[in-house]
C-alpha atoms as a PDB file:
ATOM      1  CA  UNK A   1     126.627  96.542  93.631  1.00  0.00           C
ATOM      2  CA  UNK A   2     123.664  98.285  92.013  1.00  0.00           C
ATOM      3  CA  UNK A   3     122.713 101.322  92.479  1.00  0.00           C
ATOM      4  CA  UNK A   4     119.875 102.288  94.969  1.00  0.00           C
ATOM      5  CA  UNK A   5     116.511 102.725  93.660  1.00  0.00           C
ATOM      6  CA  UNK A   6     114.885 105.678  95.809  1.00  0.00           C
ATOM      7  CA  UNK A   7     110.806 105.999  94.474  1.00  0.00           C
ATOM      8  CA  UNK A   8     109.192 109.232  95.589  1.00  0.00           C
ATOM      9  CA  UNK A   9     105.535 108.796  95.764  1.00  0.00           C
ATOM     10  CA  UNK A  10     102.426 110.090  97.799  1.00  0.00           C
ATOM     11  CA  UNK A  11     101.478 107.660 101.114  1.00  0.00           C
ATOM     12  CA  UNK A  12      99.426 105.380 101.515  1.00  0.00           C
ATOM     13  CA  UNK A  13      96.003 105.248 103.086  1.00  0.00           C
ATOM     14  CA  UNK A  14      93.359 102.710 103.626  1.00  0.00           C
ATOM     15  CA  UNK A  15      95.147  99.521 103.310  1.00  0.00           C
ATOM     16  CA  UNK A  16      97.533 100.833 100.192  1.00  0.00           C
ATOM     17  CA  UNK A  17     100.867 101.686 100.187  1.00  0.00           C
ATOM     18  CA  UNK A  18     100.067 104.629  98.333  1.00  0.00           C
ATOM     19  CA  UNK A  19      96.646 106.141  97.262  1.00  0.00           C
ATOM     20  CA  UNK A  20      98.228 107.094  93.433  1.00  0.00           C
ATOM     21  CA  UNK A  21      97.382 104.770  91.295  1.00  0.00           C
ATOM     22  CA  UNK A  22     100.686 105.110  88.777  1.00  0.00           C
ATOM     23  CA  UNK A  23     102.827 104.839  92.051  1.00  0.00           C
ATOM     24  CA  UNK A  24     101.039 101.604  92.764  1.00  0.00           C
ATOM     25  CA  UNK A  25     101.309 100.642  89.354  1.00  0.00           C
ATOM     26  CA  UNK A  26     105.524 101.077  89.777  1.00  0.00           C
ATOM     27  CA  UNK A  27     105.877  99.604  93.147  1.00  0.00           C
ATOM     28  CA  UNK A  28     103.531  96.046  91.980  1.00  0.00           C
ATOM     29  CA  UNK A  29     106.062  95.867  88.849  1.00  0.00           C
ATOM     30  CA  UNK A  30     109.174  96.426  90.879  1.00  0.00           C
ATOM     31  CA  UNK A  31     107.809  94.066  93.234  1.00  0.00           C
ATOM     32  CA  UNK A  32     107.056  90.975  90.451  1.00  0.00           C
ATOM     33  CA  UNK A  33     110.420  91.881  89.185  1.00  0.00           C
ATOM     34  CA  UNK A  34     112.776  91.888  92.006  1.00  0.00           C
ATOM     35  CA  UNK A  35     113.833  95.635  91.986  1.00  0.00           C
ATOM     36  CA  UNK A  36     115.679  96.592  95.442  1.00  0.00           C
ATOM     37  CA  UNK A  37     112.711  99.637  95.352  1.00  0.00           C
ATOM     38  CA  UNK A  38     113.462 102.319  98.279  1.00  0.00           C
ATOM     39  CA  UNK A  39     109.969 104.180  98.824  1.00  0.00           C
ATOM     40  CA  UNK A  40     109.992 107.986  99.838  1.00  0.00           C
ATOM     41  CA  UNK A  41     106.936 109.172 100.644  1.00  0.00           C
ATOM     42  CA  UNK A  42     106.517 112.828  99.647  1.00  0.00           C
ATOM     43  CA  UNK A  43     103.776 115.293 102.029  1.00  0.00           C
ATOM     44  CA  UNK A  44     105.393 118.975 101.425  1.00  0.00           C
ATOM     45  CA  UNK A  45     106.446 119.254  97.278  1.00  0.00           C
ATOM     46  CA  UNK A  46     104.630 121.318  94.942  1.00  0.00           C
ATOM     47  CA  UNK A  47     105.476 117.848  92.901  1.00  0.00           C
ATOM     48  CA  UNK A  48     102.664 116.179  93.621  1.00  0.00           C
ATOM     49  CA  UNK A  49     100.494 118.804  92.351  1.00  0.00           C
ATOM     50  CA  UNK A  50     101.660 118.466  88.717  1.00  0.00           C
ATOM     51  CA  UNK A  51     101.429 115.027  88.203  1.00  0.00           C
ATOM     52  CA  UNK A  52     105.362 114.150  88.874  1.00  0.00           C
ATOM     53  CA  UNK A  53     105.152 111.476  91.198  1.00  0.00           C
ATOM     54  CA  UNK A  54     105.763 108.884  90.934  1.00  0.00           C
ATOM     55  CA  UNK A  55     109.780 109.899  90.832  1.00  0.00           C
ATOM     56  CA  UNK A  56     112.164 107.260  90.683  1.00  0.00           C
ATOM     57  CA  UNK A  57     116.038 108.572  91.812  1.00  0.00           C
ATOM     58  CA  UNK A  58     119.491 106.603  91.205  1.00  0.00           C
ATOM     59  CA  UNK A  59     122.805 107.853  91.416  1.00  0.00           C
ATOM     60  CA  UNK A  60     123.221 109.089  87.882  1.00  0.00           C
ATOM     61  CA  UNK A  61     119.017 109.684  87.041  1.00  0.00           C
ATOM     62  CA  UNK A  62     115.839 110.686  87.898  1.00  0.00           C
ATOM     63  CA  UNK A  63     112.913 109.404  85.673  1.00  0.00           C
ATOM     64  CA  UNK A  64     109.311 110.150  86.073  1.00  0.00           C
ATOM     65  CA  UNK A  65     106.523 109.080  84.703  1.00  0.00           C
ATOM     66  CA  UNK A  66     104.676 105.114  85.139  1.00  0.00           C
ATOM     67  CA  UNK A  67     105.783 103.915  81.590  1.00  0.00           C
ATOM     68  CA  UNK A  68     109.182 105.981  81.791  1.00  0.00           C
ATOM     69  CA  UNK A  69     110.309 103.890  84.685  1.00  0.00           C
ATOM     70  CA  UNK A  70     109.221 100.699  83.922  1.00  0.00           C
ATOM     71  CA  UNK A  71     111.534 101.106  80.850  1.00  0.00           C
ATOM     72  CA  UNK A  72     114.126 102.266  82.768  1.00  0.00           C
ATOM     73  CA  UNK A  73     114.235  99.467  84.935  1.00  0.00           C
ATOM     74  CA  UNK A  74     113.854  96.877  82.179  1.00  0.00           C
ATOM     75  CA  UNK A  75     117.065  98.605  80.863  1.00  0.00           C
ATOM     76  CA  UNK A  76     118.585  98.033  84.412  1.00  0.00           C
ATOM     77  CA  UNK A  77     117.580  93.901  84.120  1.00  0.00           C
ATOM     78  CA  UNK A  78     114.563  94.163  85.847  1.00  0.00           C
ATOM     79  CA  UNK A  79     112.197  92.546  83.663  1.00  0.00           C
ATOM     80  CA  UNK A  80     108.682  91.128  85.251  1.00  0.00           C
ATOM     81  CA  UNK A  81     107.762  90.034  81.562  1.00  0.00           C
ATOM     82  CA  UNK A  82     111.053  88.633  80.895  1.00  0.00           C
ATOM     83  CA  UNK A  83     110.170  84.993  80.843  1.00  0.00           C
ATOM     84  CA  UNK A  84     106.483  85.439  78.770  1.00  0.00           C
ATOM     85  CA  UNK A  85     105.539  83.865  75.627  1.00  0.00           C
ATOM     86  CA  UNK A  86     104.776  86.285  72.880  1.00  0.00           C
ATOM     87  CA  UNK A  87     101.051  85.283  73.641  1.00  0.00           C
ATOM     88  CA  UNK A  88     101.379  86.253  77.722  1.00  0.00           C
ATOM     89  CA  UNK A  89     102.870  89.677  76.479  1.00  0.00           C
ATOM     90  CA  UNK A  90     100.615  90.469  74.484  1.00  0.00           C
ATOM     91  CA  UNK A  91      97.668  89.171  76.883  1.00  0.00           C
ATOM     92  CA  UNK A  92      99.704  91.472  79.841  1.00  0.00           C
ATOM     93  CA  UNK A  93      99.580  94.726  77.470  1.00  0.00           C
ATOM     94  CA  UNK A  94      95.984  93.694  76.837  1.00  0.00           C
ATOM     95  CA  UNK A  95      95.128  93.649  80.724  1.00  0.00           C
ATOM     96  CA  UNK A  96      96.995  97.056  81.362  1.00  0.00           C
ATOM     97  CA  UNK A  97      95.125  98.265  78.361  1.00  0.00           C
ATOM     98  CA  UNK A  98      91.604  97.383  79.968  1.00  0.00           C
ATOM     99  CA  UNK A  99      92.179  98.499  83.239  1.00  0.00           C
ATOM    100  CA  UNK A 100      93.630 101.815  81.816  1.00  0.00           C
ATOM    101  CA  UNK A 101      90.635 102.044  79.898  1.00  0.00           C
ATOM    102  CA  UNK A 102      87.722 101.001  82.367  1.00  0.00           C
ATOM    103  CA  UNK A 103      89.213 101.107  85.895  1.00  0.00           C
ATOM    104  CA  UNK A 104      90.807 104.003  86.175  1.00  0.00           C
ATOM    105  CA  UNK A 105      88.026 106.247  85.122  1.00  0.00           C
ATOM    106  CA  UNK A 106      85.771 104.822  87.968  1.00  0.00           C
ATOM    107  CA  UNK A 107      88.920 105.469  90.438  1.00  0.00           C
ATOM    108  CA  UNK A 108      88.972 108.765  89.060  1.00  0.00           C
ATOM    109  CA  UNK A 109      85.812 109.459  89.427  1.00  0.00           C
ATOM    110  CA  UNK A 110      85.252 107.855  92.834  1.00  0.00           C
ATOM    111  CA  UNK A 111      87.681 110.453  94.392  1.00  0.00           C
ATOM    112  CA  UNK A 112      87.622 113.559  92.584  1.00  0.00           C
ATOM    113  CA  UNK A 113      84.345 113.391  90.972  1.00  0.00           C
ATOM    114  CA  UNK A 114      81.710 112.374  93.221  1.00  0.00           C
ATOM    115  CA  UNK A 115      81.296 115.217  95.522  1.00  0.00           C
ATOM    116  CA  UNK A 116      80.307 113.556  98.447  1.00  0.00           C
ATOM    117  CA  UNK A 117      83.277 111.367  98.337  1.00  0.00           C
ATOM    118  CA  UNK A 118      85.503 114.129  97.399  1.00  0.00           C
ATOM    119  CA  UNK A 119      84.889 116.446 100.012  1.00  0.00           C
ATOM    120  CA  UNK A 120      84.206 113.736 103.112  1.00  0.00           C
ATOM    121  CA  UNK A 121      87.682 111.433 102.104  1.00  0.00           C
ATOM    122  CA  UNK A 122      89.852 112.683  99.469  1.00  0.00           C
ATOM    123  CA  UNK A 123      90.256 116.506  99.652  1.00  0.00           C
ATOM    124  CA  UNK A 124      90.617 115.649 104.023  1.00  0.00           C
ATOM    125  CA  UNK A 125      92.947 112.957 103.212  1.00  0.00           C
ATOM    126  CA  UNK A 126      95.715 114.473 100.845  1.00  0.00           C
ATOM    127  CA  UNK A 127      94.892 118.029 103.142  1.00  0.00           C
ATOM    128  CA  UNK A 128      96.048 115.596 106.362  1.00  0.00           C
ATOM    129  CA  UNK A 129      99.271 114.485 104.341  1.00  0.00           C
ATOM    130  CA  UNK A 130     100.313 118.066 103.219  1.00  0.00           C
ATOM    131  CA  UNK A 131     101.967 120.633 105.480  1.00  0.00           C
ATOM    132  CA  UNK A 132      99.912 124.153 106.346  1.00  0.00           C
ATOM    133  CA  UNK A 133      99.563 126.293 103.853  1.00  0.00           C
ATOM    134  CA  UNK A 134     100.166 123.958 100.826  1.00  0.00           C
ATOM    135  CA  UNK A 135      97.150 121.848 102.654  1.00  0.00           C
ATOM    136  CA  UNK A 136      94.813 124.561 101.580  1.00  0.00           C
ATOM    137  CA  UNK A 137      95.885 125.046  98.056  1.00  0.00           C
ATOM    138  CA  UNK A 138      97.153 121.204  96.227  1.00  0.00           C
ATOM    139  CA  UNK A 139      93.682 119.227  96.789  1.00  0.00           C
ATOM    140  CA  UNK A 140      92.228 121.733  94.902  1.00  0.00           C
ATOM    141  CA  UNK A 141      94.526 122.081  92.335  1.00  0.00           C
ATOM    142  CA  UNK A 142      95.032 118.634  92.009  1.00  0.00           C
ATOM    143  CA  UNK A 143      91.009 118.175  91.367  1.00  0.00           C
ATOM    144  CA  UNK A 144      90.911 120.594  88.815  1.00  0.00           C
ATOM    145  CA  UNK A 145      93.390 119.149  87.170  1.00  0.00           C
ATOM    146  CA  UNK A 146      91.956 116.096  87.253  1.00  0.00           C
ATOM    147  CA  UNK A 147      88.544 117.238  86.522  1.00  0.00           C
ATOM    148  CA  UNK A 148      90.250 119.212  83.468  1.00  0.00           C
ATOM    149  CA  UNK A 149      92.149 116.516  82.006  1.00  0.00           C
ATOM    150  CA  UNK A 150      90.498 114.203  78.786  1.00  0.00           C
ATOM    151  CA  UNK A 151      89.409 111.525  81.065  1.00  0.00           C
ATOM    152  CA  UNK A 152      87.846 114.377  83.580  1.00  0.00           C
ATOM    153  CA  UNK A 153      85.981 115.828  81.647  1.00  0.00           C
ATOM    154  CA  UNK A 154      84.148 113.151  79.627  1.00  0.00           C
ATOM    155  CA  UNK A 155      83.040 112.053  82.759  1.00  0.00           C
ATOM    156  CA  UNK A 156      81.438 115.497  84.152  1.00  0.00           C
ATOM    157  CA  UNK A 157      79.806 115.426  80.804  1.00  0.00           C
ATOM    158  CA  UNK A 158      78.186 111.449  81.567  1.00  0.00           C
ATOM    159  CA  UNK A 159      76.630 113.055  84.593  1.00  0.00           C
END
């Protein structure tokens, strides 16, 4: 019997099992490739505030990082690309690429850039899913981070 895959991630909210994109991105692959995926959702972990969720625990590891445990479960024979043609991998990689490239930026932005947004739905959203007193100090730690990082800040610059 296999081990049991425990994935510690933030909730979900509007629709989504989880508002964090690179937990998404995890649970859709372990999804397409049959991974028995146990989801933990995290509200009171100074984890979340830099960048380690999505967490994925077994009995002998605990990986983090999207691309980290997508390899680690391809080394466990869960393989969503398994039965691709060279051409269907390399149009998959291709797709990833893309969105990585144009769709998260406008995610980004949407919730931690635009103000309005920010301060009517995001920063009242993750405050609502975070125990007193951490509620007052991750969303705004977890903006500036964002807002700090590469992607962040080219896009304060485009406005």
């Amino acid at each position: 019997m296999a081990a049991p895959l425990e994935l510690s991630c933030w909730g979900g909210g509007w629709g989504l099992p989880s508002v964090h994109s690179e937990s998404l991105v995890v649970m859709a692959y372990a999804k397409f490739c049959g991974a028995p995926l146990k989801v933990n959702v995290i509200d009171n972990t100074w984890r979340g505030s830099r960048g380690d969720v999505p967490i994925l625990t077994t009995e002998d590891n605990m990986v983090s990082q999207p691309a980290k445990i997508l390899n680690f479960l391809r080394k466990q024979k869960y393989n969503a690309d398994y039965e691709l043609s060279a051409k269907q991998g390399a149009d998959t990689l291709a797709y990833i690429a893309l969105l990585e490239e144009k769709l998260l930026p406008a995610v980004l932005h949407t919730f931690w850039v635009e103000s309005d947004n920010y301060f009517t739905v995001t920063k009242p959203w993750f405050a609502s899913q975070i125990p007193f007193p951490l509620s007052l100090i991750l969303p705004g730690r977890m903006s500036h981070e964002i807002l700090s990082s590469p992607v962040g800040t080219h896009m304060l610059r485009k406005q």
